[in-house]
Protein backbone atom coordinates (compact mmCIF):
# COMPACT_ATOMS: atom_id res chain seq x y z
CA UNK A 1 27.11 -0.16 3.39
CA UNK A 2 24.16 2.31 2.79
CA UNK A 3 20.98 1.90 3.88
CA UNK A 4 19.69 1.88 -0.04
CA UNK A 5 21.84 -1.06 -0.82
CA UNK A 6 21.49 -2.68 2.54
CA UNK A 7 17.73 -2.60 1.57
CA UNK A 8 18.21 -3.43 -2.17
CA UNK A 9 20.02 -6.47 -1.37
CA UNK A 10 17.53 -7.49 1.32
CA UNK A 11 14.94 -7.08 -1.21
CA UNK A 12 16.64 -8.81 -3.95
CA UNK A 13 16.16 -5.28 -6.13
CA UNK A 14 18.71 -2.70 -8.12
CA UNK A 15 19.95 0.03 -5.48
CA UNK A 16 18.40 2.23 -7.76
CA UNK A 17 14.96 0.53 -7.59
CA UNK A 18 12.07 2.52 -6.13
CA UNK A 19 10.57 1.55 -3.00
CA UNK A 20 7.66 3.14 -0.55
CA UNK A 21 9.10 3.67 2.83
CA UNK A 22 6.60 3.89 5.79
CA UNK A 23 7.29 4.31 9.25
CA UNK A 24 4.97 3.52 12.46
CA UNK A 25 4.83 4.07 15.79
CA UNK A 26 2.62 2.02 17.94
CA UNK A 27 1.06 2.82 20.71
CA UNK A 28 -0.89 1.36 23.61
CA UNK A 29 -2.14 2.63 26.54
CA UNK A 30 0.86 4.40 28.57
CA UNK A 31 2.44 5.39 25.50
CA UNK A 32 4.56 4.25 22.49
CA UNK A 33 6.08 0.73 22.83
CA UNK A 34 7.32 -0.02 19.17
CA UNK A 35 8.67 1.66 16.15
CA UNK A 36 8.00 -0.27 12.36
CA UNK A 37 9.63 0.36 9.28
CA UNK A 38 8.88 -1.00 5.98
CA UNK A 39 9.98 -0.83 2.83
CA UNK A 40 8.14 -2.07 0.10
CA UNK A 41 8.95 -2.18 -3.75
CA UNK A 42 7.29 0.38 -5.26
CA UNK A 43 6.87 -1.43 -8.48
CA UNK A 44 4.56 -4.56 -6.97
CA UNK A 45 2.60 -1.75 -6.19
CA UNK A 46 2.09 1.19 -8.02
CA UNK A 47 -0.09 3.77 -6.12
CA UNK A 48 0.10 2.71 -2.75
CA UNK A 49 1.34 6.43 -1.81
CA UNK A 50 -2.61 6.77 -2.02
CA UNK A 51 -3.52 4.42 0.26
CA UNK A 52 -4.32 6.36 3.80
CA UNK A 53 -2.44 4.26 6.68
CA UNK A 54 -3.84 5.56 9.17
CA UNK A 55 -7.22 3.77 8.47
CA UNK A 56 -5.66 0.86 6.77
CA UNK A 57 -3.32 -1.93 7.92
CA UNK A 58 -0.14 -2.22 5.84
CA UNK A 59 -0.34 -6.32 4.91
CA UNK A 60 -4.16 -6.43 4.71
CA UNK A 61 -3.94 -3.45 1.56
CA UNK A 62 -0.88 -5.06 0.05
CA UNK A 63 -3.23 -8.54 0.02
CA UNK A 64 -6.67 -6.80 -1.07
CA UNK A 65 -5.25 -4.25 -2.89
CA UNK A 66 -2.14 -5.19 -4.88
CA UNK A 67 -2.58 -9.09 -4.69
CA UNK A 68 0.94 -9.75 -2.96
CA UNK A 69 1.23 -12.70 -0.63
């Protein structure tokens, strides 16, 4: 199974669906301790490609921002 379908299903979209892909490392102190991945579908929320992620938190700009919950 590809990763697109493998996500599509997850998400309960088409395999063709768009979705925003962002990927994280996390770091504290000694170094990095965690990698995140997230996929999101693009059409809950249109424009998040603007949103800069390195000064805002993921969940707290799809709340404010796109009203998902």
């Amino acid at each position: 199974m590809s990763v697109r379908v493998r996500v599509a299903a997850l998400l309960s979209i088409s395999p063709d669906a768009r979705v925003y892909y962002l990927k994280r490392l996390r770091d504290v102190g000694q170094g990095t301790i965690v990698l995140l991945e997230n996929y999101v579908v693009y059409e809950r929320c249109v424009g998040i490609e603007g949103v800069d992620f390195t000064q805002q938190r993921l969940f707290e700009s799809l709340e404010s921002q796109f009203e998902l919950r």
